[in-house]
Protein backbone atom coordinates (compact mmCIF):
# COMPACT_ATOMS: atom_id res chain seq x y z
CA UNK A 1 20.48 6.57 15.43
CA UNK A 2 22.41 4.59 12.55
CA UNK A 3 21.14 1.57 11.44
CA UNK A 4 23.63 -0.57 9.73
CA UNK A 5 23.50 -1.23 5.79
CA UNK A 6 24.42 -4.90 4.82
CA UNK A 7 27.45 -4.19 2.65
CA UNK A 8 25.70 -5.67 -0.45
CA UNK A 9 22.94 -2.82 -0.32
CA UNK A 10 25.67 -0.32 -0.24
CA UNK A 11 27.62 -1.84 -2.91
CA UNK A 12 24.33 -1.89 -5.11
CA UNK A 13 23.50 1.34 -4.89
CA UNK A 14 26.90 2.83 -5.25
CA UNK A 15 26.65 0.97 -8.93
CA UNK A 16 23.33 2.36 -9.18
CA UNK A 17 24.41 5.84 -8.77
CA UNK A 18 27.65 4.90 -10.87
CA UNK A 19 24.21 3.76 -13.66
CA UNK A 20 25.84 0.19 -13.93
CA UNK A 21 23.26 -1.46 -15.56
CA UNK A 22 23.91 -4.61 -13.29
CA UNK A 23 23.70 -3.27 -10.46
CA UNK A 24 20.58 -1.56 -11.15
CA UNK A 25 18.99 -5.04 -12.27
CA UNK A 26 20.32 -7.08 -8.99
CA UNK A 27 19.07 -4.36 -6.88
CA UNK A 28 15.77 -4.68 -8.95
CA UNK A 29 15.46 -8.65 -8.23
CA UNK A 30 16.40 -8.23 -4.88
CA UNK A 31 13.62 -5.67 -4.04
CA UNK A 32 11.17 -6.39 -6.69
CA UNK A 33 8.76 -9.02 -4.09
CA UNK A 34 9.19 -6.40 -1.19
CA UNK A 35 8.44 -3.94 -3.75
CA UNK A 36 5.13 -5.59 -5.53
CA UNK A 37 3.62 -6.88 -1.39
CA UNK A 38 3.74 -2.87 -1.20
CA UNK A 39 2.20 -1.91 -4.75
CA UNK A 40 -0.73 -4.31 -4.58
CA UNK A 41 -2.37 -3.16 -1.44
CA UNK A 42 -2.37 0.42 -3.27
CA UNK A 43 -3.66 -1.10 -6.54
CA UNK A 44 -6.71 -2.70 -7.92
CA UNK A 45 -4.97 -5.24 -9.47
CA UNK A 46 -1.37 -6.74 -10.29
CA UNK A 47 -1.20 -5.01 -13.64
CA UNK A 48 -1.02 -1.83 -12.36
CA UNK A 49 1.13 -2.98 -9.24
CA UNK A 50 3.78 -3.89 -11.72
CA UNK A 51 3.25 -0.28 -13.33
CA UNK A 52 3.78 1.57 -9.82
CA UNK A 53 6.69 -0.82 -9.12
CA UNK A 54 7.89 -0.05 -12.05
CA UNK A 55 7.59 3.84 -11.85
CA UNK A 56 8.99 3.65 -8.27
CA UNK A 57 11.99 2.35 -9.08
CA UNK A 58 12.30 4.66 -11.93
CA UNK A 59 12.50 7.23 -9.07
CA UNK A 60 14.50 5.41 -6.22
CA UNK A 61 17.34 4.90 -9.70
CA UNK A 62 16.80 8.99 -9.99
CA UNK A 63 16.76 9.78 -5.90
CA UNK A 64 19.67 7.27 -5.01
CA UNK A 65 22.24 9.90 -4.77
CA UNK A 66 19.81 11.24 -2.23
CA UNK A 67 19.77 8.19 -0.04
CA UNK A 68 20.91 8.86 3.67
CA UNK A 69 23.25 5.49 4.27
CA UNK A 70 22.26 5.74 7.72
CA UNK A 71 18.48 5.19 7.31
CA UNK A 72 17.05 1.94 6.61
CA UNK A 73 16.98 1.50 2.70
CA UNK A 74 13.46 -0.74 2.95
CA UNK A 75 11.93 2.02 4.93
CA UNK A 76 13.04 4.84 2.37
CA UNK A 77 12.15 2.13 -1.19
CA UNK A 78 8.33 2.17 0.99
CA UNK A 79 8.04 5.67 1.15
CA UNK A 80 8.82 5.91 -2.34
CA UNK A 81 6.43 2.96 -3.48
CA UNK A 82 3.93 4.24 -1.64
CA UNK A 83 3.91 7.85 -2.86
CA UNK A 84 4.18 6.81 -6.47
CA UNK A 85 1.00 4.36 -5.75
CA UNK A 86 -0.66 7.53 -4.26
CA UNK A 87 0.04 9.91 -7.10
CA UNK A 88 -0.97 6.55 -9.64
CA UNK A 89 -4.22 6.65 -7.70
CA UNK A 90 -4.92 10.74 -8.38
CA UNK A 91 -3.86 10.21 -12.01
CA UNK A 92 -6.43 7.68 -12.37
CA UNK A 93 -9.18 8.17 -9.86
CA UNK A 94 -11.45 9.17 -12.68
CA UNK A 95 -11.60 6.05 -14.05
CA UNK A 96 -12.16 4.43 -10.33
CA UNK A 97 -16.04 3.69 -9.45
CA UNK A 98 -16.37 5.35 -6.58
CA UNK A 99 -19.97 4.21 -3.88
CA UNK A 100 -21.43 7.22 -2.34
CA UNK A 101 -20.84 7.02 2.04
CA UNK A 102 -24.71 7.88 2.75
CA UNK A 103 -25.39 4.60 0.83
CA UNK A 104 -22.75 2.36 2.89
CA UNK A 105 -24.76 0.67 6.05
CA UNK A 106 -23.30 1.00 9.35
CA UNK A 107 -22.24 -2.29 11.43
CA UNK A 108 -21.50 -2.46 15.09
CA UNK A 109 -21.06 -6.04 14.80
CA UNK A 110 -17.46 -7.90 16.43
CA UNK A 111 -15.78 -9.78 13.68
CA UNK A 112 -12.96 -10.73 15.60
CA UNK A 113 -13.56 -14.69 15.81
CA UNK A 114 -14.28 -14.53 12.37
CA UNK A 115 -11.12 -12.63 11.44
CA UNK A 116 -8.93 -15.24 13.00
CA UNK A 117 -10.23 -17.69 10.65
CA UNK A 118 -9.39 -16.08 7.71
CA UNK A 119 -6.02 -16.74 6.02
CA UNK A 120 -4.12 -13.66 5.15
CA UNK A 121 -4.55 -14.25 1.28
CA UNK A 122 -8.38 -14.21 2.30
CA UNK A 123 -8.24 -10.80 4.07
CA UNK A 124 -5.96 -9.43 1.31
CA UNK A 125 -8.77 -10.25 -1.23
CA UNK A 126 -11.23 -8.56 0.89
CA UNK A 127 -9.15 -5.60 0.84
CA UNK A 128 -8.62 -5.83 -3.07
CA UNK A 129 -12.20 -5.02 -2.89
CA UNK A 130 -12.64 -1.71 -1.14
CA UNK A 131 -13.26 1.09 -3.16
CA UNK A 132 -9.29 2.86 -4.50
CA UNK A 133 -9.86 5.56 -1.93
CA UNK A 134 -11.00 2.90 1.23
CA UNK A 135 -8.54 0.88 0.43
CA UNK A 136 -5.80 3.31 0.18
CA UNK A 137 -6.77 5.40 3.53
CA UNK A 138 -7.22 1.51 5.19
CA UNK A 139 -3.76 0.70 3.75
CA UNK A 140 -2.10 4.51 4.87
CA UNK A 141 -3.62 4.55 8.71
CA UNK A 142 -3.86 0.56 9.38
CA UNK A 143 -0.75 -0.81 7.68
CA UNK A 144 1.63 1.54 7.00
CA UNK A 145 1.26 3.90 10.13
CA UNK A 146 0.37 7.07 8.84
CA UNK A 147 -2.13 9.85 10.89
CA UNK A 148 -5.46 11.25 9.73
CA UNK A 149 -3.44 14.60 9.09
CA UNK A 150 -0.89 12.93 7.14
CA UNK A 151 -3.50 10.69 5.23
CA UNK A 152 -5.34 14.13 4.84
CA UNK A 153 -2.43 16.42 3.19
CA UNK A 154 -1.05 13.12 1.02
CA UNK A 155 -4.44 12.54 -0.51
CA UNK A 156 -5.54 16.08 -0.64
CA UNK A 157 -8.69 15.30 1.48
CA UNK A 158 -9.62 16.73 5.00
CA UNK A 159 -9.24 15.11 8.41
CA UNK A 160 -12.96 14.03 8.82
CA UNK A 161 -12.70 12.26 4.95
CA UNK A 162 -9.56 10.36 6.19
CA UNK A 163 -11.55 9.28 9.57
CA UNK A 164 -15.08 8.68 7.84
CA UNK A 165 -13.42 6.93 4.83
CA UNK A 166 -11.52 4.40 7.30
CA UNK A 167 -14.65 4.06 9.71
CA UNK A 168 -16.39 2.92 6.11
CA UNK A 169 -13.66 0.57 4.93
CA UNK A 170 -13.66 -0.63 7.81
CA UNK A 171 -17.58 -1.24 8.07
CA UNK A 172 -17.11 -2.55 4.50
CA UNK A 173 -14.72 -5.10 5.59
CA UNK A 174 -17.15 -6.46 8.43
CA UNK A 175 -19.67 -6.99 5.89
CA UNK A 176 -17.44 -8.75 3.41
CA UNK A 177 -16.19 -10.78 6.39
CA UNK A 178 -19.57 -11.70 8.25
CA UNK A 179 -20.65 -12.50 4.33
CA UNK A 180 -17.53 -14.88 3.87
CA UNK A 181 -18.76 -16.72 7.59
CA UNK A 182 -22.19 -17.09 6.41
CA UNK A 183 -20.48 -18.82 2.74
CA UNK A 184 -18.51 -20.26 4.70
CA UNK A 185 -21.25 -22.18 7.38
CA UNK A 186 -23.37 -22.90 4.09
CA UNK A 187 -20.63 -25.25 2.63
């Protein structure tokens, strides 16, 4: 299947493989919000969102030649963003405080109504505050498509971590969530 390229893409990164500094830059401002909605899910905070933006496109600059016209150029920047967010994460999990599973309580109850209320910027912010490694296997499965087994071989971590650590994110969540309601009916 081809999917077509809008001829300014094209024209971009020809000059980017041609290292024409302007092109590099237009492509840069053109991609850069894309580019940072990607970085911060994978990233505790915009500082380092900027840094993994910025090391991504270091790469995509490097891998442009390698490009296959006939894919779609968001779908191959992603892949790119979200590797270099993963390999940011195992460069600096040990600085990441990470909560022990046994000490995580389990939830069985629906937050569904209370999801609906909540404004995207809300339930971003409540994903900002998983743990690196929930948020990043709630990001990979729930958001960006990927398996367990793909999860497991990206993040060097077995199936069952993949599947317990999005079953706990996810419990996380409900707790942040049901927390937010109770704010919420307080005010």
């Amino acid at each position: 299947m081809s999917l077509a390229q809008p001829t300014n893409i094209l024209t971009l990164i020809q000059g980017c493989i041609n290292q024409k500094a302007d092109c590099q830059k237009q492509l840069y401002q053109q991609y850069y919000g894309y580019g940072m909605s990607i970085c911060l899910r994978y990233t505790p905070n915009e500082d380092e969102a900027v840094e993994v933006l910025n090391d991504g496109f270091m790469k995509v600059y490097r891998s442009l030649d390698k490009f296959d016209t006939n894919q779609s150029f968001e779908a191959w920047f992603r892949r790119i963003l979200i590797n270099t967010a993963i390999n940011h994460y195992h460069k600096t999990k040990k600085h990441h405080h990470h909560v022990p599973i046994e000490t995580q309580p389990e939830i069985t109850a629906d937050a569904t109504s209370i999801i609906s209320q909540l404004s995207y910027e809300e339930i971003y912010a409540l994903i900002q505050r998983l743990t690196p490694m929930y948020r990043t296997v709630f990001n990979l499965f729930t958001i960006d498509g990927y398996t367990h087994g793909e999860i497991a071989e990206t993040l060097s971590i077995s199936v069952g971590t993949s599947k317990s650590n999005l079953s706990r994110a996810r419990a996380q969540l409900r707790i942040m969530i049901q927390k937010n309601e109770r704010i919420a009916c307080k005010v």
